[in-house]
C-alpha atoms as a PDB file:
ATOM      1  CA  UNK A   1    -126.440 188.889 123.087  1.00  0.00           C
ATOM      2  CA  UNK A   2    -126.075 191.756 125.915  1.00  0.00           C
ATOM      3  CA  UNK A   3    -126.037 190.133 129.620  1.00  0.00           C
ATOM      4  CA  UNK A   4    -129.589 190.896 130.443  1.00  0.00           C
ATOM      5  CA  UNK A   5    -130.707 189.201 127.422  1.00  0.00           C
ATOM      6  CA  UNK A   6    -128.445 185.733 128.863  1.00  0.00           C
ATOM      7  CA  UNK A   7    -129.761 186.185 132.278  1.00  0.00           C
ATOM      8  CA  UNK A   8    -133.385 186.030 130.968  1.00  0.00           C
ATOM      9  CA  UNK A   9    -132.304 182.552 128.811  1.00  0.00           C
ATOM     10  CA  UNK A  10    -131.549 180.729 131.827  1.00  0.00           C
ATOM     11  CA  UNK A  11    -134.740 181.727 133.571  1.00  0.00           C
ATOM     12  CA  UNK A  12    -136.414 179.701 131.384  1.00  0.00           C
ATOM     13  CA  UNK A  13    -133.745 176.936 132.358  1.00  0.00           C
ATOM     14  CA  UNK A  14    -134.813 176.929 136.174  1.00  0.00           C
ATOM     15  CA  UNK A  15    -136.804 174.205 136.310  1.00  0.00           C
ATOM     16  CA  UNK A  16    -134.915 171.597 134.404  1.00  0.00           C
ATOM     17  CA  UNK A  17    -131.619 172.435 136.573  1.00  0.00           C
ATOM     18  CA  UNK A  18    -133.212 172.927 139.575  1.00  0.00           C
ATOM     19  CA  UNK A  19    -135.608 169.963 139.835  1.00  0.00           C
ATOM     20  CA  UNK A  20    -133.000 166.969 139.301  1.00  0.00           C
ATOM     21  CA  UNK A  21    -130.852 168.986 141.676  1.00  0.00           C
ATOM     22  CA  UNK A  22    -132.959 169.063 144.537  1.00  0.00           C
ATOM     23  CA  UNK A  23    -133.835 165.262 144.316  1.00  0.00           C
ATOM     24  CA  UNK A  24    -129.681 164.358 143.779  1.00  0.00           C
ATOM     25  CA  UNK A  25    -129.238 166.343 147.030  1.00  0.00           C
ATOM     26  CA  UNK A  26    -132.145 165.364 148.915  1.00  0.00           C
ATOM     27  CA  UNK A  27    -131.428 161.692 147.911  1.00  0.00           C
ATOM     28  CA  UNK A  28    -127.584 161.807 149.125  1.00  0.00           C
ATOM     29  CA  UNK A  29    -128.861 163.827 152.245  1.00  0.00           C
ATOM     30  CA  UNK A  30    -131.802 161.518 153.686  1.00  0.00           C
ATOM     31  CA  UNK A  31    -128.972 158.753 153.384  1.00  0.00           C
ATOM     32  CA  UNK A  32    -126.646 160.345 155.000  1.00  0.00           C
ATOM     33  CA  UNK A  33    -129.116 161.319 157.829  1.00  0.00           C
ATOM     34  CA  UNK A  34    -130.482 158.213 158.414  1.00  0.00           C
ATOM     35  CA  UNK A  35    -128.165 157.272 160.412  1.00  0.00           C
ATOM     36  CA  UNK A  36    -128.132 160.076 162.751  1.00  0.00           C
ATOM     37  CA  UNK A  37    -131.983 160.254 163.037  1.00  0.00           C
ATOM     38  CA  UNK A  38    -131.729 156.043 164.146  1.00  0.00           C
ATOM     39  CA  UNK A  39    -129.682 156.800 167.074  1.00  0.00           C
ATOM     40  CA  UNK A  40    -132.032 159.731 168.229  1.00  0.00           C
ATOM     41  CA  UNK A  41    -135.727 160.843 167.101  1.00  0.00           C
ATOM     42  CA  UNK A  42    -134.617 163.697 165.031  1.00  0.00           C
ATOM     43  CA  UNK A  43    -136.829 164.989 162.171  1.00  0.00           C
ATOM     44  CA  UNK A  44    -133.765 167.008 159.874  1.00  0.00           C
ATOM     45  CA  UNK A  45    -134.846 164.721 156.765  1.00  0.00           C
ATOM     46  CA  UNK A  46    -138.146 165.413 156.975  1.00  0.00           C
ATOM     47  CA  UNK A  47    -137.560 169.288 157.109  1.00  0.00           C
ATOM     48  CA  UNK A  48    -134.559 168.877 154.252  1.00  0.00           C
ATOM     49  CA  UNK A  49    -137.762 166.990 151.874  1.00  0.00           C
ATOM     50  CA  UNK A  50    -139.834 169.685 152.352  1.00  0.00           C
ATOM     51  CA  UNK A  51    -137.220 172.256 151.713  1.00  0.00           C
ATOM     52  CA  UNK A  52    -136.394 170.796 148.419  1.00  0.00           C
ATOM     53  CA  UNK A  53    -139.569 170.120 147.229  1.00  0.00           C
ATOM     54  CA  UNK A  54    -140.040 173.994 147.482  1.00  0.00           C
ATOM     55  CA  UNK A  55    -136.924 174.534 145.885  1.00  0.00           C
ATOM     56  CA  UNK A  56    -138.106 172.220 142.717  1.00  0.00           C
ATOM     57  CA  UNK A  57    -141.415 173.431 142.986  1.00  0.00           C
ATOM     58  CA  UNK A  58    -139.807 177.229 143.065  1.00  0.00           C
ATOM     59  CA  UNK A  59    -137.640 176.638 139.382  1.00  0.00           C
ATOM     60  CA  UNK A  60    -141.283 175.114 137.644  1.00  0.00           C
ATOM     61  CA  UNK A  61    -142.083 178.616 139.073  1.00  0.00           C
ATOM     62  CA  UNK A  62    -139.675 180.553 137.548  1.00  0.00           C
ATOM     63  CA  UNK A  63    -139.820 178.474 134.583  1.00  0.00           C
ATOM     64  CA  UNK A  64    -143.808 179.399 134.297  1.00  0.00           C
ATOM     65  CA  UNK A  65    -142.985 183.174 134.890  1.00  0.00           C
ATOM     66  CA  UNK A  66    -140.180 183.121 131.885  1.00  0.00           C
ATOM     67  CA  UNK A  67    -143.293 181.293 129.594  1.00  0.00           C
ATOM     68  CA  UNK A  68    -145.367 184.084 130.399  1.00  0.00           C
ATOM     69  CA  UNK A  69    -143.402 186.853 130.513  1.00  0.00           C
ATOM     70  CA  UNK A  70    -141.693 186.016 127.234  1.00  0.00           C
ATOM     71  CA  UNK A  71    -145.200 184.742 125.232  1.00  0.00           C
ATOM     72  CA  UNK A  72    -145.645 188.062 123.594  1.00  0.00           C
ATOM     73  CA  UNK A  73    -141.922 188.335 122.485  1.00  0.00           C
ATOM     74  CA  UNK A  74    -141.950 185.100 120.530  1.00  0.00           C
ATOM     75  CA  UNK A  75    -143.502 187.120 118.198  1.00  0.00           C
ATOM     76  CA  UNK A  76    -141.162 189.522 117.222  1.00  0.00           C
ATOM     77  CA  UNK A  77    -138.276 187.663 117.803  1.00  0.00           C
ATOM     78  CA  UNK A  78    -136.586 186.964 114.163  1.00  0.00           C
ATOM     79  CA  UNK A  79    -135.798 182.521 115.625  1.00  0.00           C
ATOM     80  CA  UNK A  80    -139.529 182.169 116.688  1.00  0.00           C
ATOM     81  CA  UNK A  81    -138.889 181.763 120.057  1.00  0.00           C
ATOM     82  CA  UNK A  82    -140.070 177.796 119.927  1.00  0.00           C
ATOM     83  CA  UNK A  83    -137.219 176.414 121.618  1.00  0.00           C
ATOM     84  CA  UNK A  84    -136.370 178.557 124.282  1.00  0.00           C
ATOM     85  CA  UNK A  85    -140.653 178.167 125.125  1.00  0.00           C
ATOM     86  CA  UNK A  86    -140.488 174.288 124.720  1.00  0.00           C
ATOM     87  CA  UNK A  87    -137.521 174.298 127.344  1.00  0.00           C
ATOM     88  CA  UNK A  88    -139.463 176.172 130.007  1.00  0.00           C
ATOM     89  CA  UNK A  89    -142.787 174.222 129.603  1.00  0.00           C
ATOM     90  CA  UNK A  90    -140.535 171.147 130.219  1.00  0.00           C
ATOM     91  CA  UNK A  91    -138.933 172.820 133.207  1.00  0.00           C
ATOM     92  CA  UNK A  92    -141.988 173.455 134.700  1.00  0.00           C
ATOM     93  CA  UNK A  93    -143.155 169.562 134.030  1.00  0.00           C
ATOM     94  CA  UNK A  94    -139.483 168.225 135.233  1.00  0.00           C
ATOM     95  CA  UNK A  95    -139.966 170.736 138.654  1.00  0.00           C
ATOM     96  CA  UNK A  96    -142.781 168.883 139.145  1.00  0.00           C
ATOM     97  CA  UNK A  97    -141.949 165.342 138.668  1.00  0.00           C
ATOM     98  CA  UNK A  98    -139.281 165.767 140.644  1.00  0.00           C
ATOM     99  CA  UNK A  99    -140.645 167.615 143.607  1.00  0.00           C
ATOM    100  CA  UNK A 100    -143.547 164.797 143.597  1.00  0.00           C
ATOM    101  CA  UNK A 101    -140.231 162.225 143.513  1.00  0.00           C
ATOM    102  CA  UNK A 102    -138.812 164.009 146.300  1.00  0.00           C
ATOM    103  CA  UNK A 103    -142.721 163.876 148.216  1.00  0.00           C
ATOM    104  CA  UNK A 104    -142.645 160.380 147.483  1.00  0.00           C
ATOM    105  CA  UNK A 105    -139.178 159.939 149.077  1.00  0.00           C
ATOM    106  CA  UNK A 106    -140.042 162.037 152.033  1.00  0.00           C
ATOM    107  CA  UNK A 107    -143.363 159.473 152.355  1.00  0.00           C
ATOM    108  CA  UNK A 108    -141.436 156.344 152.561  1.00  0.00           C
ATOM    109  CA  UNK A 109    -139.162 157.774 155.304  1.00  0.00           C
ATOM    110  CA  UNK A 110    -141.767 158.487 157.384  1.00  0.00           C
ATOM    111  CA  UNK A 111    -143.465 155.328 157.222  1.00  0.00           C
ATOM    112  CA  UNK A 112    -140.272 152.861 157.168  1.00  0.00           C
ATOM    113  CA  UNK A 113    -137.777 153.221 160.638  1.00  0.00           C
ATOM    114  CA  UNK A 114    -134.772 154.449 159.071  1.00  0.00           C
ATOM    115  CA  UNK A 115    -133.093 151.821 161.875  1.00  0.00           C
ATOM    116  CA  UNK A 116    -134.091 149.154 159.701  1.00  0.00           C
ATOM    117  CA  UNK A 117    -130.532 148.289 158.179  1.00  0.00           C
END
């Protein structure tokens, strides 16, 4: 396996590393926020959701591209190509679940006071 050939593998990775990522770190961060943004009006976990929904929304992306990019390979490669396929289509599904975990998230802290301890 030459290192181009490894760096193309994990493309079709991106989505199921990069979606449970984002919501781990946006979940720790709105917590740790929340009590900063009591004490003043301050909207940094409302701009940190909507930066990591893009970021789990970006590895389905990538995740897509490496399905489509790669579809007329799985022909001619000698394993079939199955696996490496099934992975990205369930990237791109886990990017999304998580980035619409990570809306939801952002949804309840605008509508609940984040003073309410």
């Amino acid at each position: 396996m030459t290192e181009a050939t490894g760096r193309a593998r994990l493309l079709y990775w991106a989505g199921v590393a990069l979606g449970p990522l984002a919501w781990g770190i946006n979940l720790q961060g709105v917590y740790v926020l929340a009590h900063f943004s009591c004490e003043s009006a301050r909207m940094s976990g409302t701009i940190l959701s909507a930066a990591l929904t893009i970021v789990a929304l970006l590895g389905s992306a990538i995740s897509a591209r490496a399905v489509r990019r790669g579809a007329g390979a799985e022909w001619t490669d000698a394993q079939g190509g199955g696996p490496r396929t099934f992975m990205a289509w369930v990237g791109v599904g886990n990017g999304v679940l998580f980035a619409l975990a990570i809306a939801n998230q952002l949804a309840a802290s605008l509508m609940i006071s984040p003073c309410l301890r």
